[in-house]
C-alpha atoms as a PDB file:
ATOM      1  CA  UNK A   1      13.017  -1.003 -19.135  1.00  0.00           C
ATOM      2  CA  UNK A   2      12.945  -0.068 -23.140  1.00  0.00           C
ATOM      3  CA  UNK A   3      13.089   3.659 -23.567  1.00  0.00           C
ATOM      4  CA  UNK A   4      10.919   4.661 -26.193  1.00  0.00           C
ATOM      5  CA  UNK A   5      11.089   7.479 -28.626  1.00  0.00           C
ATOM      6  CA  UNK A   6       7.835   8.375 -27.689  1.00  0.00           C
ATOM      7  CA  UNK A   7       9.046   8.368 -23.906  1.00  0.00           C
ATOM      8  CA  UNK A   8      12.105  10.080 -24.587  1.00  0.00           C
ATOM      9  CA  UNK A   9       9.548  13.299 -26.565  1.00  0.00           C
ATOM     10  CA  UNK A  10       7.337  12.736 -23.482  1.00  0.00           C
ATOM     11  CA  UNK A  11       9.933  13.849 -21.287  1.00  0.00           C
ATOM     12  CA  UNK A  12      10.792  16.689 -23.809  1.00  0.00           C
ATOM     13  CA  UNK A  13       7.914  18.568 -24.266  1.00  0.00           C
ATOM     14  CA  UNK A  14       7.152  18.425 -20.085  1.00  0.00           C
ATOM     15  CA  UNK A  15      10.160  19.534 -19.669  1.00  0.00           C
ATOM     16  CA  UNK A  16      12.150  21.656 -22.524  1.00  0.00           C
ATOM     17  CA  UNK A  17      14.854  19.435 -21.817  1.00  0.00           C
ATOM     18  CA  UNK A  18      17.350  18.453 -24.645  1.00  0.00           C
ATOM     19  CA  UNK A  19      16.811  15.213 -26.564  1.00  0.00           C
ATOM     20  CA  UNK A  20      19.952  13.458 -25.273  1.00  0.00           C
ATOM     21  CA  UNK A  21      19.138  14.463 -22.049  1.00  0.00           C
ATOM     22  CA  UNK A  22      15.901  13.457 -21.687  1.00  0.00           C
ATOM     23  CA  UNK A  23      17.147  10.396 -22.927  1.00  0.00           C
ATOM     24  CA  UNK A  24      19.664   9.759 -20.035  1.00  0.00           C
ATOM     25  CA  UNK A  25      17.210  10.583 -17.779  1.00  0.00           C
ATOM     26  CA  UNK A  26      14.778   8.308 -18.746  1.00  0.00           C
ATOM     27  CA  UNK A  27      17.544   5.700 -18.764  1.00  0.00           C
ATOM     28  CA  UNK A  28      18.807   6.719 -15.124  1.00  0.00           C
ATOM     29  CA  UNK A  29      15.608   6.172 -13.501  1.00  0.00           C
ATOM     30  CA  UNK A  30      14.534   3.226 -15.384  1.00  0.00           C
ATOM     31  CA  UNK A  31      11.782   4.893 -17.671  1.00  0.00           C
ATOM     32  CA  UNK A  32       9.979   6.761 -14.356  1.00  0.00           C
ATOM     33  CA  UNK A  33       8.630   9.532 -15.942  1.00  0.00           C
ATOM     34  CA  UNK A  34       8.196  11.776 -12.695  1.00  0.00           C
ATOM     35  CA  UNK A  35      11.539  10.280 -11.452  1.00  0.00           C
ATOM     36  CA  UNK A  36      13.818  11.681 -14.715  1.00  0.00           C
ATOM     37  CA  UNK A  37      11.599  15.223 -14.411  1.00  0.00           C
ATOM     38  CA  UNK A  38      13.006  15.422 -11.233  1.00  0.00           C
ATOM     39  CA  UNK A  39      16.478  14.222 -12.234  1.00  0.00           C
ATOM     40  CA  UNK A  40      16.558  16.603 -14.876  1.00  0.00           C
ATOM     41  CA  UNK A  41      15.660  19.642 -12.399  1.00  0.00           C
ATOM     42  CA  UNK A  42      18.578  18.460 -10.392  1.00  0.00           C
ATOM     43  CA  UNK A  43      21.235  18.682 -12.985  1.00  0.00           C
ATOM     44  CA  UNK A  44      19.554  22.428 -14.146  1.00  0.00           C
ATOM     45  CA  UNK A  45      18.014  21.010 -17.601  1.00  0.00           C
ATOM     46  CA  UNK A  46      14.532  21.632 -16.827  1.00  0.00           C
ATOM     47  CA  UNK A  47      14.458  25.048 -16.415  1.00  0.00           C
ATOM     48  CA  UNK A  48      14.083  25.783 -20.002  1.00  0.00           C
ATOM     49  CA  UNK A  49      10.441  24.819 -19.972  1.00  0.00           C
ATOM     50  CA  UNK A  50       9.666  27.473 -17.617  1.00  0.00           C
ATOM     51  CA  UNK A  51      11.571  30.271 -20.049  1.00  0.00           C
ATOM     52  CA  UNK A  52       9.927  29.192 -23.233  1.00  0.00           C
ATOM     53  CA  UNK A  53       6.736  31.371 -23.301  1.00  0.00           C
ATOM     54  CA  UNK A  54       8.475  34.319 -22.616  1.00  0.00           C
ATOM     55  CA  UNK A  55       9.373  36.818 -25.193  1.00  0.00           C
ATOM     56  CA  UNK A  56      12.819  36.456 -27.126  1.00  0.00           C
ATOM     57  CA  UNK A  57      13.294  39.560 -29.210  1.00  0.00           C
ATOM     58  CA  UNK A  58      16.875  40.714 -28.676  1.00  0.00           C
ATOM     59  CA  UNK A  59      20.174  38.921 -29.322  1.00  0.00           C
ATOM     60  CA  UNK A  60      21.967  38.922 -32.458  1.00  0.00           C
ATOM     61  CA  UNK A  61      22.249  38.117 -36.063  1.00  0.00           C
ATOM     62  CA  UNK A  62      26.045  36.421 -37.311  1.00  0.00           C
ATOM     63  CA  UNK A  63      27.546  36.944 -40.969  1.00  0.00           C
ATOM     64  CA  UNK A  64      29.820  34.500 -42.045  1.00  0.00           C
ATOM     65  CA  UNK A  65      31.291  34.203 -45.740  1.00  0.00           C
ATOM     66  CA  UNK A  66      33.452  31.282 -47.457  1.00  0.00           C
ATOM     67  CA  UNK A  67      34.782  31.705 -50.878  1.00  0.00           C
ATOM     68  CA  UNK A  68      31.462  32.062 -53.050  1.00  0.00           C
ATOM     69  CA  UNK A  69      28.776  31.284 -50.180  1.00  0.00           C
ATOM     70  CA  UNK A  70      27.298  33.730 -47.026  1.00  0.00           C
ATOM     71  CA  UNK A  71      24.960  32.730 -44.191  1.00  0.00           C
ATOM     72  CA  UNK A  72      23.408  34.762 -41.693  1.00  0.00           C
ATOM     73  CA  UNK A  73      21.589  33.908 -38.577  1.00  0.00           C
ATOM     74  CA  UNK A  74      19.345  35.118 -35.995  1.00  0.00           C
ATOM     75  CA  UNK A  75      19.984  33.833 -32.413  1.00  0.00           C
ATOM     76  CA  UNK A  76      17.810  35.456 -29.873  1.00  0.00           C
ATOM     77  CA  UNK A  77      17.410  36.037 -26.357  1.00  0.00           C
ATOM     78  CA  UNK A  78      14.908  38.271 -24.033  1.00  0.00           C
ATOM     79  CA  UNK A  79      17.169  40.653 -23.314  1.00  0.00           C
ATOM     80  CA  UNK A  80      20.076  43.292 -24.577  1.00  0.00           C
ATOM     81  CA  UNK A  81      21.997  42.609 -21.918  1.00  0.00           C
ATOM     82  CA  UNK A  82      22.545  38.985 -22.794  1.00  0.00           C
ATOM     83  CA  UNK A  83      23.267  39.633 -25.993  1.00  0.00           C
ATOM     84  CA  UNK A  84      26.404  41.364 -25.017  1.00  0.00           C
ATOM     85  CA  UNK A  85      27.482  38.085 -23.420  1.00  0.00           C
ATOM     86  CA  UNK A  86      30.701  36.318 -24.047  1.00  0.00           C
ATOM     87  CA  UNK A  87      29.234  33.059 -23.777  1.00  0.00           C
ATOM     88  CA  UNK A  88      26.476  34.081 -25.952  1.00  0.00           C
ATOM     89  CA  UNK A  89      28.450  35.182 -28.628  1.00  0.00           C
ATOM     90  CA  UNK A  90      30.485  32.498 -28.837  1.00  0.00           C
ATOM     91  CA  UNK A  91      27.449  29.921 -29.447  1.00  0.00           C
ATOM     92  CA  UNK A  92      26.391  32.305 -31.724  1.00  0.00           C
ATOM     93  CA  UNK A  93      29.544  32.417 -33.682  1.00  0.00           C
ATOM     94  CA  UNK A  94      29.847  28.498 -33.290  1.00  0.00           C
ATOM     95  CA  UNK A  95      25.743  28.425 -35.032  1.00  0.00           C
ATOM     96  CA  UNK A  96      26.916  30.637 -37.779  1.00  0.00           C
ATOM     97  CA  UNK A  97      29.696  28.426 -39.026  1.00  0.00           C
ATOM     98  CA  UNK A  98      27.134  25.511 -38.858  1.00  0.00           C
ATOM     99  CA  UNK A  99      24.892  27.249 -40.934  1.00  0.00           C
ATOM    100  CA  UNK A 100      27.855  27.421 -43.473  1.00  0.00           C
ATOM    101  CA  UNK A 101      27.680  23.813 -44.603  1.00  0.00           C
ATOM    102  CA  UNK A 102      23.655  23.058 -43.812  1.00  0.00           C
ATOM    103  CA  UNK A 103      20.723  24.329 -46.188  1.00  0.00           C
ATOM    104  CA  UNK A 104      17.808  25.065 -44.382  1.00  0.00           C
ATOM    105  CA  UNK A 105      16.765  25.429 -40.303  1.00  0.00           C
ATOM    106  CA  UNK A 106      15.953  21.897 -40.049  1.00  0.00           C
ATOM    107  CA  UNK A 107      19.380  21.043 -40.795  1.00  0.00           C
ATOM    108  CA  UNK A 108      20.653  23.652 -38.642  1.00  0.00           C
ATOM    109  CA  UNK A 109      18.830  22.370 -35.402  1.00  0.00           C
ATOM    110  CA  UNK A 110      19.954  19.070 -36.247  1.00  0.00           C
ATOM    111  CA  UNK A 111      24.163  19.973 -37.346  1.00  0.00           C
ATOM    112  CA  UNK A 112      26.171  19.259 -34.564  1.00  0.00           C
ATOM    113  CA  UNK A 113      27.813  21.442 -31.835  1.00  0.00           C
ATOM    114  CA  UNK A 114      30.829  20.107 -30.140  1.00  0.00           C
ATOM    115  CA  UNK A 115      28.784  17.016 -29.802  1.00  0.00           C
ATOM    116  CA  UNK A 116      25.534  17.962 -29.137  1.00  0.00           C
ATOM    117  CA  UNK A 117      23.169  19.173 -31.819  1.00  0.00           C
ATOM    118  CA  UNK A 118      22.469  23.335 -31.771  1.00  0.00           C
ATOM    119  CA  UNK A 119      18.765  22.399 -31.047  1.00  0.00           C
ATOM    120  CA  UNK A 120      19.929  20.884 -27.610  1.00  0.00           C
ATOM    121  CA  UNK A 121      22.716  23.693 -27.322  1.00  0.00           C
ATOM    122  CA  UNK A 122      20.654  26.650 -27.107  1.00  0.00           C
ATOM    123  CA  UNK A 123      18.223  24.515 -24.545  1.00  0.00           C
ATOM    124  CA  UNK A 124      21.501  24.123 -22.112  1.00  0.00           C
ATOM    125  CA  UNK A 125      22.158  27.708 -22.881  1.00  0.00           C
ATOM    126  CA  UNK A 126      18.928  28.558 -22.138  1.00  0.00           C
ATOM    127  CA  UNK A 127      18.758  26.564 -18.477  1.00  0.00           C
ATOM    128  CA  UNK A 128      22.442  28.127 -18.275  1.00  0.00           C
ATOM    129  CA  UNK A 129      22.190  31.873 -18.652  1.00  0.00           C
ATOM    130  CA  UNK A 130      18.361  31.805 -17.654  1.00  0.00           C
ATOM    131  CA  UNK A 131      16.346  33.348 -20.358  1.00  0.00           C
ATOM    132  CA  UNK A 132      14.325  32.057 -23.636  1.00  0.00           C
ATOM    133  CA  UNK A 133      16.030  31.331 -26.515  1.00  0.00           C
ATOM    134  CA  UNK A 134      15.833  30.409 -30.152  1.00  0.00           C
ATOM    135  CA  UNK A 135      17.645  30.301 -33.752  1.00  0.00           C
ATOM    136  CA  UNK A 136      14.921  31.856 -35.223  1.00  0.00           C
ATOM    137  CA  UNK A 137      16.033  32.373 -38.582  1.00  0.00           C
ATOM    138  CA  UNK A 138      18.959  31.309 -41.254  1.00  0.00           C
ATOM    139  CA  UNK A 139      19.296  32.787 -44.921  1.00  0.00           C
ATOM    140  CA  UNK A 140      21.860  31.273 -47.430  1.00  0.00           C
ATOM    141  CA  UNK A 141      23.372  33.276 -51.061  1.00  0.00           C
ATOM    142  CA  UNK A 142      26.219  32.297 -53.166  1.00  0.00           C
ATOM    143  CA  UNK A 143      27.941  34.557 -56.179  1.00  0.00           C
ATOM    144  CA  UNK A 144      31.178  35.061 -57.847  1.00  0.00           C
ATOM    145  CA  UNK A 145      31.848  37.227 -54.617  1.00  0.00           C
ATOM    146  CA  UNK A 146      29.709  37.582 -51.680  1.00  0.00           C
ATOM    147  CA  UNK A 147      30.372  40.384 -49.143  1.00  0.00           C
ATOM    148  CA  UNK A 148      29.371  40.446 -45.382  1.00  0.00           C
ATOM    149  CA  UNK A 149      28.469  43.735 -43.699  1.00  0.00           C
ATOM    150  CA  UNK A 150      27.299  43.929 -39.694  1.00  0.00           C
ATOM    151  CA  UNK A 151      25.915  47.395 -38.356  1.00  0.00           C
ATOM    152  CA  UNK A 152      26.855  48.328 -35.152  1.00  0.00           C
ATOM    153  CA  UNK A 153      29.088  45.091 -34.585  1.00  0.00           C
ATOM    154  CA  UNK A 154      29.760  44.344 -30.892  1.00  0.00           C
ATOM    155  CA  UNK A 155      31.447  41.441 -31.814  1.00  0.00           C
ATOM    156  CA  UNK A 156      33.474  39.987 -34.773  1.00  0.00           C
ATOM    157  CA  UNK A 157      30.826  39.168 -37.517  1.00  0.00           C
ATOM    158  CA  UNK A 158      27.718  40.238 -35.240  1.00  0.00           C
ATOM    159  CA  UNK A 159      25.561  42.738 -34.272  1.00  0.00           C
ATOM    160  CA  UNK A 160      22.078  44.071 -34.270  1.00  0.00           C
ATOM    161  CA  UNK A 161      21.699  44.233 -38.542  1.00  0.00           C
ATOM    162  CA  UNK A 162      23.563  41.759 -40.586  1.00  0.00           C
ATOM    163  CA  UNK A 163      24.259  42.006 -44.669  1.00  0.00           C
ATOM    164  CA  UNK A 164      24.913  39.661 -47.452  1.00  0.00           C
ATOM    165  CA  UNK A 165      25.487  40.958 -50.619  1.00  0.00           C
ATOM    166  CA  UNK A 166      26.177  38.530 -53.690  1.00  0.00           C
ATOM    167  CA  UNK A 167      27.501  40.087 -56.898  1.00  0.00           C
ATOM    168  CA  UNK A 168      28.849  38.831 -60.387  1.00  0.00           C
ATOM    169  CA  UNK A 169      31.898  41.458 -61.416  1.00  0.00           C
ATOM    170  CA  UNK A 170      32.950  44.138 -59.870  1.00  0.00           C
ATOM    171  CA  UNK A 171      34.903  43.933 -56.098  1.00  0.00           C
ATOM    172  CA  UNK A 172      34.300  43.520 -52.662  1.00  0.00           C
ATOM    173  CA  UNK A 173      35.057  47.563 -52.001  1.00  0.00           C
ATOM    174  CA  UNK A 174      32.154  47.887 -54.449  1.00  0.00           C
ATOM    175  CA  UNK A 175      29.496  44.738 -52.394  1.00  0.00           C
ATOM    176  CA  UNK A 176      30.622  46.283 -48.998  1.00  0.00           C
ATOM    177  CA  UNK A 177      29.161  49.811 -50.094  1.00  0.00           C
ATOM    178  CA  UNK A 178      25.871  48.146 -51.071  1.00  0.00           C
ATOM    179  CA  UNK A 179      25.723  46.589 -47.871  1.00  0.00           C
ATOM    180  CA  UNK A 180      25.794  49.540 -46.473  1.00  0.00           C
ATOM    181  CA  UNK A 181      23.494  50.899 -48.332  1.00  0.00           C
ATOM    182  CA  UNK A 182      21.143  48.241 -48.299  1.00  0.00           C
ATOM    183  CA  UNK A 183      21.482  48.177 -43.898  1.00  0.00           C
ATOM    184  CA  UNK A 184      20.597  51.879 -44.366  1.00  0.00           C
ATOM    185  CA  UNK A 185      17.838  51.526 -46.847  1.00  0.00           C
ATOM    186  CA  UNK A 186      16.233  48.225 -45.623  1.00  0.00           C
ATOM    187  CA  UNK A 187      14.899  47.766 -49.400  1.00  0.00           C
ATOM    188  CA  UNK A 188      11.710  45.303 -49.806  1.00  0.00           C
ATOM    189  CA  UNK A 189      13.091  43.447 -52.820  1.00  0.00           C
ATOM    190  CA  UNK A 190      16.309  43.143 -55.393  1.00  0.00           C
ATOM    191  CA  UNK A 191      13.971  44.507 -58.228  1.00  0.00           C
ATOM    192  CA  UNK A 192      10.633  44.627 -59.620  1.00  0.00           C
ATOM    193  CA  UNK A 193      10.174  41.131 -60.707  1.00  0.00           C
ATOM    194  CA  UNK A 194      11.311  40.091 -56.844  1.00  0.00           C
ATOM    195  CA  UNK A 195       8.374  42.502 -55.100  1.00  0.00           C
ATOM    196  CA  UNK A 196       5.484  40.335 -53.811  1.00  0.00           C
ATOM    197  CA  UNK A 197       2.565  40.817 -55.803  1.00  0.00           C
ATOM    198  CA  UNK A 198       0.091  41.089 -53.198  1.00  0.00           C
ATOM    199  CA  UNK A 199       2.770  44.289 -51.758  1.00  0.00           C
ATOM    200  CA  UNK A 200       2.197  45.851 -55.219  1.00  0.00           C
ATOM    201  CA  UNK A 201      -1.208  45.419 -55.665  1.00  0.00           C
ATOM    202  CA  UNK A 202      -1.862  46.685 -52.088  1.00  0.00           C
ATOM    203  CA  UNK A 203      -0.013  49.647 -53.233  1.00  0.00           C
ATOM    204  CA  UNK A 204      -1.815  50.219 -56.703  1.00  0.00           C
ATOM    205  CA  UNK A 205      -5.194  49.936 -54.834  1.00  0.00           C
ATOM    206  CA  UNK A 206      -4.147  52.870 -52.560  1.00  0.00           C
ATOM    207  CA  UNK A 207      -3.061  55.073 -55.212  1.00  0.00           C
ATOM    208  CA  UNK A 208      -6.049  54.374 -57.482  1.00  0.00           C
ATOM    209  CA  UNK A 209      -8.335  55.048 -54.595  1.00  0.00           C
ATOM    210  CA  UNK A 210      -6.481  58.562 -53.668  1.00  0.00           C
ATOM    211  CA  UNK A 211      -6.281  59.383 -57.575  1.00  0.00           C
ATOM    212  CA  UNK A 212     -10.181  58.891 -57.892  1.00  0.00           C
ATOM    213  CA  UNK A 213     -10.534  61.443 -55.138  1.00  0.00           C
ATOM    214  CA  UNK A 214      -9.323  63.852 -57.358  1.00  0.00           C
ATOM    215  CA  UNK A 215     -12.173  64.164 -59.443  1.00  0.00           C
ATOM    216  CA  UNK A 216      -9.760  63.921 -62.313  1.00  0.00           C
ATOM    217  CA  UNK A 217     -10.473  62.310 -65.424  1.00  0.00           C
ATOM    218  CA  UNK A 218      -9.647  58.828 -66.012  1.00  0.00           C
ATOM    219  CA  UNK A 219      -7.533  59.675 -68.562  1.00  0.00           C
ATOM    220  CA  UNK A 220      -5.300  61.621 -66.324  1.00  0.00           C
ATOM    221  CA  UNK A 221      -5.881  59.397 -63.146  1.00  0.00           C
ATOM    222  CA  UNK A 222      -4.253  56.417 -65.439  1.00  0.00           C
ATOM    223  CA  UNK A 223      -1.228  58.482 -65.446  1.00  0.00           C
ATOM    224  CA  UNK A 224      -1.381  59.634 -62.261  1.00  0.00           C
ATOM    225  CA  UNK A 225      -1.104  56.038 -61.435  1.00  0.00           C
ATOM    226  CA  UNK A 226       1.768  55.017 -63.875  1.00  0.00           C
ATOM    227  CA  UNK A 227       4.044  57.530 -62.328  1.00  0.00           C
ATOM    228  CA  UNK A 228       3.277  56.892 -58.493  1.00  0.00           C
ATOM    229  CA  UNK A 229       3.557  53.445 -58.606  1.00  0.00           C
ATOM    230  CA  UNK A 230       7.212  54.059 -60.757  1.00  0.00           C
ATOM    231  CA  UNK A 231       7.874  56.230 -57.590  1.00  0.00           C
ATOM    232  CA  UNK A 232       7.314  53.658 -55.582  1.00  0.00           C
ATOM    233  CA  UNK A 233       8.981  50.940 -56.611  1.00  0.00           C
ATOM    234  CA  UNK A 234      12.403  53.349 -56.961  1.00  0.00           C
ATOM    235  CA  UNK A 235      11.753  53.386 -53.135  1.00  0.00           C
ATOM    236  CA  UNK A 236      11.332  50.084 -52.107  1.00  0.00           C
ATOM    237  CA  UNK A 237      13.699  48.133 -54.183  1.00  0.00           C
ATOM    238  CA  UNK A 238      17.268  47.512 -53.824  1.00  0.00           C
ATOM    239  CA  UNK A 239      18.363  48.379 -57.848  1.00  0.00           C
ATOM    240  CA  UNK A 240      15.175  51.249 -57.945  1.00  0.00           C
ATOM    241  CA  UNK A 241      16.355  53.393 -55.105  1.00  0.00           C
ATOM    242  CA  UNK A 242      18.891  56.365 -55.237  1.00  0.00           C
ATOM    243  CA  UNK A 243      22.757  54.838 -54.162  1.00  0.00           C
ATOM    244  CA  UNK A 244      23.241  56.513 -50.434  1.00  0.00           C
ATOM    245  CA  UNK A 245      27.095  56.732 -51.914  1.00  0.00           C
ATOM    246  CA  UNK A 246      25.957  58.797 -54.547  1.00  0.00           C
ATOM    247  CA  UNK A 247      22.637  59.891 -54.907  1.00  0.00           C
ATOM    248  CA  UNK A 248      22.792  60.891 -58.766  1.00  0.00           C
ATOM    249  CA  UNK A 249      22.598  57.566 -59.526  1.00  0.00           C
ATOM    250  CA  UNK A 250      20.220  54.539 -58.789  1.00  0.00           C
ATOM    251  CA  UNK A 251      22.165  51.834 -56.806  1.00  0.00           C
ATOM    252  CA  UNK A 252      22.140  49.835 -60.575  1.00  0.00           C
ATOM    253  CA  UNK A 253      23.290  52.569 -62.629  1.00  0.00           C
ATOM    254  CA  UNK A 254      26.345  52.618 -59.779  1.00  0.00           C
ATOM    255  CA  UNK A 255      26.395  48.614 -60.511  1.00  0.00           C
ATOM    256  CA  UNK A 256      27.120  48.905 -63.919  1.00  0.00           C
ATOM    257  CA  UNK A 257      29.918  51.717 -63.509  1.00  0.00           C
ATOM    258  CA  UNK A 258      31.345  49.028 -61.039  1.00  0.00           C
ATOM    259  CA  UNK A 259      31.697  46.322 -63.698  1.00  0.00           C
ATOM    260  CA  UNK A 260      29.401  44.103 -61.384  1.00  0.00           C
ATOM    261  CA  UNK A 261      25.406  42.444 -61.146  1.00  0.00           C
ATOM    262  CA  UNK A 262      24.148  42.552 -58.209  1.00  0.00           C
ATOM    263  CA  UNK A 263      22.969  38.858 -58.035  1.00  0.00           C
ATOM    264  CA  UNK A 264      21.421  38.980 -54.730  1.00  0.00           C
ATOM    265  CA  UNK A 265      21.047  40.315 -51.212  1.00  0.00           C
ATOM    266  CA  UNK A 266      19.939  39.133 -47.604  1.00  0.00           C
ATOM    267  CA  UNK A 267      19.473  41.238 -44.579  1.00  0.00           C
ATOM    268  CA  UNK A 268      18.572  40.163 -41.145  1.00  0.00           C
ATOM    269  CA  UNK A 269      17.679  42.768 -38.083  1.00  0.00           C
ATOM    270  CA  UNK A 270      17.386  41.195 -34.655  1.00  0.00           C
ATOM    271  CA  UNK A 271      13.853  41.029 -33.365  1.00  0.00           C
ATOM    272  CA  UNK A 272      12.245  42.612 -36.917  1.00  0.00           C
ATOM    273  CA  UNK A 273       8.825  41.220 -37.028  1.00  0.00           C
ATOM    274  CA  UNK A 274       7.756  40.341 -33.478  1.00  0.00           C
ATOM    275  CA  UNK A 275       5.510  41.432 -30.804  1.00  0.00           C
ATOM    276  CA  UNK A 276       7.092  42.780 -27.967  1.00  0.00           C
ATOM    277  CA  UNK A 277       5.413  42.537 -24.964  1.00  0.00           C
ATOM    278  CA  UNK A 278       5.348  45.453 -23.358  1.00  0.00           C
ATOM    279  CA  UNK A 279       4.919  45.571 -19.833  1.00  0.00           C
ATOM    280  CA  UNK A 280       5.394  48.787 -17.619  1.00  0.00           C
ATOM    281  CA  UNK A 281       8.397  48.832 -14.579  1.00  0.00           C
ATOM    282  CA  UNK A 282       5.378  48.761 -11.884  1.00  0.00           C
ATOM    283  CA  UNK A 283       3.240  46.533 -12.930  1.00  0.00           C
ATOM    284  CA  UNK A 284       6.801  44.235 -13.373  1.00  0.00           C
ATOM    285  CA  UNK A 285       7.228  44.788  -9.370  1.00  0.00           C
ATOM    286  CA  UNK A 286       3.739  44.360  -8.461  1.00  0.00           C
ATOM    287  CA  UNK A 287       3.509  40.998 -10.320  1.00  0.00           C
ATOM    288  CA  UNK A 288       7.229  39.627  -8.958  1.00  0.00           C
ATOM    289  CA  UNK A 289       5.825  41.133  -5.136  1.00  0.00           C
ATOM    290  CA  UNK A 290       2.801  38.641  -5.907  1.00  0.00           C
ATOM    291  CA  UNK A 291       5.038  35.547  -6.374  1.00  0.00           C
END
C-alpha cells in the first residue's frame, strides 16, 4: 500500500511521533493506521504525545560564536532537574551549532542532527528522558566581533541566561563586560529608536495621567513629562542606562572610551515569558492517588 503524506501527518499528530518514524511505521504495517500506533508504542515513540500538553519552562539557553556571527537558543524541558542532564546538554549543544549555519526556527527544526532532523530529535528525546520538550526560540547577530556571555553556566556555553553582544571597535574584554552588564540589567532595547512604540506610549500615558494629578499647570506638567520619560528611557535601554562597571558613565559614554559601537545585543533567559502552572505538592499526590 502507497503511504501518503497525508497518512504519514495522520500518524503524527495522533501520536507525537517523529516524521521518519511515523513513516516506517506506516510502511511496517502496510498503511494500518491503528496497527503503526501500536508499533510505534512498542518501540517507545509514542509517548511524546502524552508529554506535549504539559508545561516546558525550564532547560537551557546555548551561546555559540564563529568569527563575526552568534546564535543562541532556548531548549526546554519541564523540569530543573533535566536540565542538568548529560544527555540533555549534549542535544542542546549539538542544536546550538545547527543554529550556526540556519536563519530562522523553521530552518532549525528542519537542519539535520546526526541524521535525523532536530524537530524529530527532541521528539525521541522527549519519549527518551520522559518529559515535554521544545526549541522554543533561536536569535541570530553578526559584527566585527561578537562576544558570548552565559550566567550561571552549568555547562560549556549554557546556562539559565545567555548573551550576545555584537560590537564594531573596541575588544572582546570590552563586549564580555557589556554582556555582563546587559545579563544584569535585562535592558528593553539597544536605544531609543529600537523601544517599541506602543512600550513608550504606554509609558507617556502613565506619566501624563500622574502629572495631571498634580494640579500643576500645563506648562509645568509638559516638563514634568519631558524629564520622566528621559528618566525612563536611561532605564530601560541598553546605551541609556548607567554601565554596572562604572556607574559614572552611561554604558555608551563607556563605548566610546572603548574605541567600539555597540552594534547589537541578544539575550535569552530560560522560561522568560510563560505561564507556569502552578500546582501545590498535595493536590500533585491526590491527583497521581486518583490514577
Amino acid at each position: 500500500m502507497a503511504i501518503t503524506a497525508a497518512m504519514v501527518k495522520e500518524l503524527r499528530d495522533a501520536t507525537g511521533a517523529g516524521m521518519m518514524d511515523a513513516k516506517k511505521a506506516l510502511t511496517e504495517n502496510d498503511g494500518d493506521m491503528e496497527a503503526a500506533v501500536d508499533w510505534l508504542r512498542t518501540k517507545g515513540l509514542a509517548k511524546a504525545a502524552k508529554k506535549s500538553d504539559r508545561t516546558a519552562a525550564e532547560g537551557l539557553v546555548a551561546v555559540k560564536v564563529d568569527g563575526g556571527t552568534g546564535v543562541a537558543v532556548e531548549v526546554n524541558a519541564e523540569t530543573d532537574f533535566v536540565a542538568k542532564n548529560a544527555e540533555f546538554q549534549t542535544m542542546v549543544g549539538d542544536i546550538a551549532n545547527a543554529a550556526l549555519g540556519v536563519a530562522d526556527m523553521d530552518a532549525l527544526n528542519a537542519a539535520d542532527l546526526g541524521g535525523k532532523s532536530v524537530a524529530d530529535t527532541i521528539t525521541d528525546k522527549i519519549a527518551t528522558i520522559g518529559e515535554n520538550m521544545s526549541v522554543r526560540r533561536m536569535a541570530k547577530i553578526e559584527g566585527d566581533i561578537v562576544v558570548s556571555y552565559v550566567h550561571n553556566a552549568m555547562a560549556d556555553g549554557m546556562g539559565k541566561i545567555g548573551v550576545l553582544v555584537a560590537l564594531k571597535g573596541g575588544d572582546e574584554a570590552f563586549g564580555k563586560q557589556v554582556a555582563m552588564h546587559i545579563a544584569a540589567t535585562n535592558p528593553a532595547a539597544l536605544n531609543e529608536a529600537a523601544l517599541d512604540p506602543a512600550i513608550v506610549e504606554k509609558e507617556r500615558q502613565v506619566q501624563i495621567d500622574i502629572a495631571k494629578e498634580s494640579g500643576k499647570p500645563d506648562n509645568v506638567i509638559e516638563k514634568m513629562i519631558e524629564g520622566r520619560m528621559k528618566k525612563f528611557m536611561s532605564e530601560v535601554t541598553l546605551l541609556g542606562q548607567s554601565f554596572v562597571i562604572n556607574p559614572d558613565l552611561t554604558v555608551e559614554a563607556a563605548a566610546k572610551e572603548a574605541g567600539a559601537d555597540i552594534l547589537g545585543y541578544v539575550r535569552l533567559e530560560v522560561g522568560e515569558g510563560i505561564e507556569k502552572k502552578e500546582e501545590d505538592f498535595a493536590a500533585e499526590v491526590a491527583k497521581a492517588a486518583q490514577g
